[in-house]
N, C-alpha and C. Protein backbone atom coordinates (compact mmCIF):
# COMPACT_ATOMS: atom_id res chain seq x y z
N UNK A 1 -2.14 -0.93 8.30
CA UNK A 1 -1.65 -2.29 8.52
C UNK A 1 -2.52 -3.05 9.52
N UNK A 2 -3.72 -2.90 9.92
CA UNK A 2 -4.65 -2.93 10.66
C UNK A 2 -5.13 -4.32 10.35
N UNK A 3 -5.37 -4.38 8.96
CA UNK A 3 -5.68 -6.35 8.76
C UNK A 3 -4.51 -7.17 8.73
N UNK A 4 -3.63 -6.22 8.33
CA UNK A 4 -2.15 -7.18 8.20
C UNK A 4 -1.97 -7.84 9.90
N UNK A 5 -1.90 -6.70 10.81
CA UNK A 5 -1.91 -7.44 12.09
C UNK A 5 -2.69 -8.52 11.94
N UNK A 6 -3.93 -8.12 11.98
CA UNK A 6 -4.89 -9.22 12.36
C UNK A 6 -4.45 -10.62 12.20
N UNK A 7 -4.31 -10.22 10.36
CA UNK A 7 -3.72 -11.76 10.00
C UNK A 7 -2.47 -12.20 10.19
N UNK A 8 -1.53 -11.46 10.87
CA UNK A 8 -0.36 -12.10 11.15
C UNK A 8 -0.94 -13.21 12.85
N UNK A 9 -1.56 -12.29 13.12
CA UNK A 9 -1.79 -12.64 14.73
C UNK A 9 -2.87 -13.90 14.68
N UNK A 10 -3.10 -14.11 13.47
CA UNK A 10 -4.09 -15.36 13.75
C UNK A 10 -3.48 -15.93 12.84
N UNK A 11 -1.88 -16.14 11.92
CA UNK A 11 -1.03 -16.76 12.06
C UNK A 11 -0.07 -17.56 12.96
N UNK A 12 0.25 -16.56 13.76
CA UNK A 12 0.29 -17.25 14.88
C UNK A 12 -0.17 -17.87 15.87
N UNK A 13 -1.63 -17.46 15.92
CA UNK A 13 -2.12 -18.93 16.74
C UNK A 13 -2.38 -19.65 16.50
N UNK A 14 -2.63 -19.96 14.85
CA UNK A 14 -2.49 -21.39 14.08
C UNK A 14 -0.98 -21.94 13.95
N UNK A 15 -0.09 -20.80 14.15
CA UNK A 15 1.00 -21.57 14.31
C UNK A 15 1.06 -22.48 15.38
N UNK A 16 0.94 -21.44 17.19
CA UNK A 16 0.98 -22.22 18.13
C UNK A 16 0.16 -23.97 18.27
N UNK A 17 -1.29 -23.36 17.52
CA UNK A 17 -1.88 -24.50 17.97
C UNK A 17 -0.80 -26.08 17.11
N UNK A 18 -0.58 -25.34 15.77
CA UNK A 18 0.45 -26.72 14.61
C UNK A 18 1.30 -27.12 16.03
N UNK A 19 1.96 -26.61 16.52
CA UNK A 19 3.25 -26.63 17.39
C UNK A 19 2.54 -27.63 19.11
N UNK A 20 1.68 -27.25 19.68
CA UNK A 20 0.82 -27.81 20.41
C UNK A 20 0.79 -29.45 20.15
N UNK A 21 -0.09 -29.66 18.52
CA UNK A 21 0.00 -31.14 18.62
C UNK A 21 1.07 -31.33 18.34
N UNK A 22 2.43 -30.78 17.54
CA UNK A 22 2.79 -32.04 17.06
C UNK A 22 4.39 -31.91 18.15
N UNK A 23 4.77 -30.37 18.63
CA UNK A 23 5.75 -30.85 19.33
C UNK A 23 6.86 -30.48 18.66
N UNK A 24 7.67 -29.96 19.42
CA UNK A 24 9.17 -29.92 18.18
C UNK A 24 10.04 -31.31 17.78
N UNK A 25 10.63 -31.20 17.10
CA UNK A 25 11.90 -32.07 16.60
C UNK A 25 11.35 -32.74 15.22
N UNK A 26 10.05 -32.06 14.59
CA UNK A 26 9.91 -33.05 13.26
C UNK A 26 10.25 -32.16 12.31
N UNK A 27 10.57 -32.40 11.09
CA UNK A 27 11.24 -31.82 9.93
C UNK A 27 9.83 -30.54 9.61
N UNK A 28 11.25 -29.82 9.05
CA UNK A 28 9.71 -28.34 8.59
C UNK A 28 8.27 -29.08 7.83
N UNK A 29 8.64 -30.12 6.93
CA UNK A 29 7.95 -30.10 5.96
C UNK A 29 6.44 -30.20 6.88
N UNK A 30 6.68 -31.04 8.14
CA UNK A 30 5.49 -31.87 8.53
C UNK A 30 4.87 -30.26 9.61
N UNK A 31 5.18 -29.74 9.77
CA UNK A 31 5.27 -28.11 10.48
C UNK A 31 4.31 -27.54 9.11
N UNK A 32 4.68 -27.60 7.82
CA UNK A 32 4.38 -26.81 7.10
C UNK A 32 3.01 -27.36 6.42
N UNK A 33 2.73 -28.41 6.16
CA UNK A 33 1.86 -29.23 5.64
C UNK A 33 0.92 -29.06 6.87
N UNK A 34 1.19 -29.24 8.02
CA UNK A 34 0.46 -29.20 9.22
C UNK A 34 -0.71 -27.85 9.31
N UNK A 35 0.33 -26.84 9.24
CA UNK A 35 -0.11 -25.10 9.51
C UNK A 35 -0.70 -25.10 8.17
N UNK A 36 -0.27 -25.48 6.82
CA UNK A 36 -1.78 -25.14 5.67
C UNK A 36 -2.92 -25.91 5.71
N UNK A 37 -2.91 -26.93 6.80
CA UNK A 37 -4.00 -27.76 7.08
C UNK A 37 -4.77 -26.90 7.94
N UNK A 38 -4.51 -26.23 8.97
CA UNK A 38 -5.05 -25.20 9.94
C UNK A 38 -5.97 -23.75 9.02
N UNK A 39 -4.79 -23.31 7.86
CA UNK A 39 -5.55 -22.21 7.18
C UNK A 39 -6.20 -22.84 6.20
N UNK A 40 -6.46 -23.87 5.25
CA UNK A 40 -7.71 -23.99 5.30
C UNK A 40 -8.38 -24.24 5.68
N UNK A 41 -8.30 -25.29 7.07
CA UNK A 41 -9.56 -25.20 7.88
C UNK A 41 -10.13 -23.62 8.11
N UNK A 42 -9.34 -22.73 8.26
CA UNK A 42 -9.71 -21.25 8.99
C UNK A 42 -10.10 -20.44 7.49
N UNK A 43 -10.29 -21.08 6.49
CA UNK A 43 -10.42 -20.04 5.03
C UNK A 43 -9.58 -19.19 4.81
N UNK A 44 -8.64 -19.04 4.91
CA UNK A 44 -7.25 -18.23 5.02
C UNK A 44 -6.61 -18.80 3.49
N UNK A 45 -6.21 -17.78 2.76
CA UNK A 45 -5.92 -18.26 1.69
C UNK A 45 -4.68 -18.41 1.64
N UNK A 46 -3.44 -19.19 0.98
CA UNK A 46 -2.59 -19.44 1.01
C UNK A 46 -1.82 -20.46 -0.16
N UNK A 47 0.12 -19.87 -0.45
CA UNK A 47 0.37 -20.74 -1.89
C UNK A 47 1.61 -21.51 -0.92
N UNK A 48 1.89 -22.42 -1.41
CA UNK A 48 2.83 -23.13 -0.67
C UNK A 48 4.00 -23.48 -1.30
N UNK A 49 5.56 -23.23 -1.36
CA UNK A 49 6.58 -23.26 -2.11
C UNK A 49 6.38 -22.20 -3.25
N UNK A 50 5.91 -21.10 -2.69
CA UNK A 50 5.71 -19.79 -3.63
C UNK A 50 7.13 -19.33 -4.48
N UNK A 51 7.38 -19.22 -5.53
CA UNK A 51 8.77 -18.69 -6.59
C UNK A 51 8.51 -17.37 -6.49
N UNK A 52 9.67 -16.86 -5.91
CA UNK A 52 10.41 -16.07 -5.93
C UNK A 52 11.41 -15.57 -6.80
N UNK A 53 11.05 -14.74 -8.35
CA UNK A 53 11.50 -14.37 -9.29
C UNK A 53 12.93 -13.03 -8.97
N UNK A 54 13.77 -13.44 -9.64
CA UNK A 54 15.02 -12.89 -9.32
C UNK A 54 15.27 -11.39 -10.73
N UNK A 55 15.10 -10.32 -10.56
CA UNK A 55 14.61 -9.96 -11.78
C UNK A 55 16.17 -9.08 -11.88
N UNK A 56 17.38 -9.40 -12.98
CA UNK A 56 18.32 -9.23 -13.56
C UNK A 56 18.52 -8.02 -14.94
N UNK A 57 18.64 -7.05 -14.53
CA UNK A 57 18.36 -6.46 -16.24
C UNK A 57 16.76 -6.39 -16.70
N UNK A 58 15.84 -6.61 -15.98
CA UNK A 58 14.38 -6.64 -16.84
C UNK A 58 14.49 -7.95 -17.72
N UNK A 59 15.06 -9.30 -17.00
CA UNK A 59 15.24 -10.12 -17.74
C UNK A 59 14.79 -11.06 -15.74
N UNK A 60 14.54 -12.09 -16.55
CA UNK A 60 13.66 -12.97 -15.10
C UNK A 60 14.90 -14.23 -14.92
N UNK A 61 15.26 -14.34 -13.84
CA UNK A 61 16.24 -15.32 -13.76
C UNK A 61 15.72 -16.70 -13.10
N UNK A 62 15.87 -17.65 -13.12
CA UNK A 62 15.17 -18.67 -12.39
C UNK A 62 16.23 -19.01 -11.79
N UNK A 63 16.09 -18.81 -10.37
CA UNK A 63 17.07 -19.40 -9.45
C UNK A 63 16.35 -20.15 -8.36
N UNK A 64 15.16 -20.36 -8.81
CA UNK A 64 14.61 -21.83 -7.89
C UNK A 64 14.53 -21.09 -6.37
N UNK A 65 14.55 -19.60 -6.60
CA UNK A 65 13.84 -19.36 -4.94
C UNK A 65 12.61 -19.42 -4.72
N UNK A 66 12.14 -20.19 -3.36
CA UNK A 66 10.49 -20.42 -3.01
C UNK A 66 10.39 -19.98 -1.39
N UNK A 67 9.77 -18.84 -1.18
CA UNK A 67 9.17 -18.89 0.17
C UNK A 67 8.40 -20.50 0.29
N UNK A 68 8.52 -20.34 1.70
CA UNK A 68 7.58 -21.81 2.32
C UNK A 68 6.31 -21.65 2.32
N UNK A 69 5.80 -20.33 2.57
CA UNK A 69 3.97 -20.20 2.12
C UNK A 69 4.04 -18.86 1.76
N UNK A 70 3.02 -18.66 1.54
CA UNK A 70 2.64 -16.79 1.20
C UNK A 70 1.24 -16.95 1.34
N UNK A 71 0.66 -16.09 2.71
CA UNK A 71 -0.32 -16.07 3.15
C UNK A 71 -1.31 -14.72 2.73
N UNK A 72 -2.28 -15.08 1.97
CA UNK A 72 -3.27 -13.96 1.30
C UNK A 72 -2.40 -12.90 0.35
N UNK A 73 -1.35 -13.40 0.77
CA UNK A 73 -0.32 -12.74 -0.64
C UNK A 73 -0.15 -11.29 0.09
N UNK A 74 -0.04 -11.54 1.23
CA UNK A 74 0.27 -10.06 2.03
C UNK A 74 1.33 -10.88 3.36
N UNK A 75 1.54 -11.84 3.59
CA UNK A 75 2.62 -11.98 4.35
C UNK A 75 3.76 -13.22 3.97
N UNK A 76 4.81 -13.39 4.11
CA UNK A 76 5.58 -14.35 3.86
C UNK A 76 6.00 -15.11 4.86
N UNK A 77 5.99 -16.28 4.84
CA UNK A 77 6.20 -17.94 5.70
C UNK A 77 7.58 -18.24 5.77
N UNK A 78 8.66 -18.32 6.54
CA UNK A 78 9.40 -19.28 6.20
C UNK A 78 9.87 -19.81 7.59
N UNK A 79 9.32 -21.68 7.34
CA UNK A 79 9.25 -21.81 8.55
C UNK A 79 10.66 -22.60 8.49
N UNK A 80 11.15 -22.75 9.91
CA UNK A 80 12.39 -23.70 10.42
C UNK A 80 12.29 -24.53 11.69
N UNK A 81 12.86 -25.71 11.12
CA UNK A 81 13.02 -26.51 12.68
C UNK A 81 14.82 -26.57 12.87
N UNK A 82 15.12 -25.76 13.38
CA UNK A 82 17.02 -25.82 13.61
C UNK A 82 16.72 -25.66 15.12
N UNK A 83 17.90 -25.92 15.52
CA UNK A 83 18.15 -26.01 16.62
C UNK A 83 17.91 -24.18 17.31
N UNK A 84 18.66 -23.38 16.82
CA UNK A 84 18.29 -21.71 16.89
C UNK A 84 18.18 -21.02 15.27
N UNK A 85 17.74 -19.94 15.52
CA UNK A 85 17.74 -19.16 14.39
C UNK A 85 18.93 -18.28 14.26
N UNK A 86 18.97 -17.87 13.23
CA UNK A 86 20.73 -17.29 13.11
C UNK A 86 20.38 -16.29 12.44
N UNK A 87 21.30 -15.42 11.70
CA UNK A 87 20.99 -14.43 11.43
C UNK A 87 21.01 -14.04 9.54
N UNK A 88 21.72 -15.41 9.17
CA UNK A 88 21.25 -15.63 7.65
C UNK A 88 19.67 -16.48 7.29
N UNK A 89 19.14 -16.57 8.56
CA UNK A 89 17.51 -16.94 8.00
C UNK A 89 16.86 -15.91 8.34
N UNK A 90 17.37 -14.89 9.05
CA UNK A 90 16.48 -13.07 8.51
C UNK A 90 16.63 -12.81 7.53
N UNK A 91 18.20 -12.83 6.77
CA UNK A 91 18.86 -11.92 5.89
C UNK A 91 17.49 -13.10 4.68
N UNK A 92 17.58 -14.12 4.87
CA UNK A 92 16.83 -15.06 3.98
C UNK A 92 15.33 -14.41 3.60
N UNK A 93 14.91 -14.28 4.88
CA UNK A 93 13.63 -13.71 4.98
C UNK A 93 13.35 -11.94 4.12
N UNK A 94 14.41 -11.65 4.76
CA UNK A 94 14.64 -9.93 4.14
C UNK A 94 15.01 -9.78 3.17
N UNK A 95 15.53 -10.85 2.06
CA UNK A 95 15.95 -11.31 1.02
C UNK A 95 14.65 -11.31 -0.07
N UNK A 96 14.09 -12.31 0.62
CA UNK A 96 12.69 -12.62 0.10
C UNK A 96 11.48 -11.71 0.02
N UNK A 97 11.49 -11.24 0.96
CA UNK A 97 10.42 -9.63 0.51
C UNK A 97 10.83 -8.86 -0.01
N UNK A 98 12.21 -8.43 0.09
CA UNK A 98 12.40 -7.71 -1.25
C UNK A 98 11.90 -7.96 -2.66
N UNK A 99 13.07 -9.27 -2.90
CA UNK A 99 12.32 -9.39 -4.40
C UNK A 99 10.75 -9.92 -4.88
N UNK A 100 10.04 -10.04 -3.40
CA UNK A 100 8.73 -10.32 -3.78
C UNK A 100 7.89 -9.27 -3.83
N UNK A 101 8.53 -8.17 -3.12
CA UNK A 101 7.35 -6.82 -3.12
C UNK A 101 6.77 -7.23 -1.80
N UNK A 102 6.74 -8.10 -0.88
CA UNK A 102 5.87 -8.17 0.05
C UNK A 102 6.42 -7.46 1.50
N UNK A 103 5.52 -6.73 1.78
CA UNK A 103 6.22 -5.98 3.58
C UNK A 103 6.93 -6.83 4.61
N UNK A 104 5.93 -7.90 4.71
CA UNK A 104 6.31 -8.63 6.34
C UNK A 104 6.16 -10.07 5.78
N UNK A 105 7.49 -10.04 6.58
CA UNK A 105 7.50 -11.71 6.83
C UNK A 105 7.39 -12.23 8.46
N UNK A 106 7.35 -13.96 8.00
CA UNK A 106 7.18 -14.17 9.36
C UNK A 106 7.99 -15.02 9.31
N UNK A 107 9.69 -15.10 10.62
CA UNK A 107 10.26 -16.64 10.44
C UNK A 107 9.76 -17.45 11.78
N UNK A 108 9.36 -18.61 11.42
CA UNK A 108 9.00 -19.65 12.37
C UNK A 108 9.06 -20.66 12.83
N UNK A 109 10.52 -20.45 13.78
CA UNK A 109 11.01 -22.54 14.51
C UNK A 109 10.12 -22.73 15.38
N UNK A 110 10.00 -24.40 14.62
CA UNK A 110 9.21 -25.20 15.44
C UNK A 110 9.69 -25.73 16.23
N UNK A 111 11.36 -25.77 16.13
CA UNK A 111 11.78 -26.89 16.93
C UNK A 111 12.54 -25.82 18.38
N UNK A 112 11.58 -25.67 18.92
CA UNK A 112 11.78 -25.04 20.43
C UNK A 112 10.68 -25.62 21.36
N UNK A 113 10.69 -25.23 22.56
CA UNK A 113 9.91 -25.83 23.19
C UNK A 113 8.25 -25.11 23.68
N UNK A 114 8.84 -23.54 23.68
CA UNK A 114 7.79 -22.78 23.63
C UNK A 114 7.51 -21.84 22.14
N UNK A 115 6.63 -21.90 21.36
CA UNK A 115 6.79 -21.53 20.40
C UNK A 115 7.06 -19.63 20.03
N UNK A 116 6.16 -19.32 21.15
CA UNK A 116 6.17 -17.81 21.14
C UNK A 116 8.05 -17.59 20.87
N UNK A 117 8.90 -18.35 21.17
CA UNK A 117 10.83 -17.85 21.37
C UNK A 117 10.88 -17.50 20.00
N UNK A 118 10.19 -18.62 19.16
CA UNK A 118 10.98 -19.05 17.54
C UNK A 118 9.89 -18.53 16.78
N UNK A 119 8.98 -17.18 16.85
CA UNK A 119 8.36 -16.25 16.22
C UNK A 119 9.33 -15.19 16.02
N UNK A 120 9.91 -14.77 14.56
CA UNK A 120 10.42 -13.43 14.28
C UNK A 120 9.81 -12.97 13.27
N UNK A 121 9.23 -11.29 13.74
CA UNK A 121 8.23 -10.67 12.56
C UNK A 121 9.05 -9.66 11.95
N UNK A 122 9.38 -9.75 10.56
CA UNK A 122 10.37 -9.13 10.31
C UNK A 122 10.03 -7.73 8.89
N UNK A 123 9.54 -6.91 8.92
CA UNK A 123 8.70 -5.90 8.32
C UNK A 123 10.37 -5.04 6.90
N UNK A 124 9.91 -4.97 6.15
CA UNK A 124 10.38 -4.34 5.43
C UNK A 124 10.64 -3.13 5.20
């Protein structure tokens, strides 16, 4: 898991720096649009409103689930600006790697004042 760190950890300092300019209290979207502006500046590959297939019987269900990014297709995004994080946006998160196959996620409020609080790395 040796690159996975890596790239989580230079997730997060493209997170911090997103969080730096713009500050908490703006809606995820502008958080999220912000931070895929950062990885491609950094060549970091990345899908944004990634589907999340619900698989029923060997039959594919569309229930319109989307992580918020999926980074090199080895970590999962889902960022938040709430006031705190609770404990159905883990179960959300832990939800989501399951049915994606992916190990680690990352949940990430912007809307705090220091960003390092509203980093949770949440491994499968």
């Amino acid at each position: 898991m040796v690159g996975i760190d890596r790239l989580s950890n230079k997730i997060i300092g493209l997170a911090i720096e997103t969080h730096r300019q713009l500050g908490p209290g703006l809606l995820e979207s502008a958080y999220q649009q912000s931070l895929a502006y950062e990885l491609s500046k950094n060549a970091i590959p990345f899908e944004l409103e990634k589907k999340i297939p619900v698989m029923y019987k060997s039959v594919n269900i569309d229930c319109a689930y989307r992580a918020d990014m999926v980074v090199d297709n080895k970590i999962l995004l889902e960022l938040k600006s709430v006031d705190r994080l609770l404990p159905v946006h883990e179960a959300q998160v832990l939800t989501y790697l399951k049915l994606s196959g992916l190990r680690l996620g990352m949940l990430i409020n912007f809307n705090v004042t220091l960003l390092k609080r509203g980093i949770r790395r949440i491994i499968l």
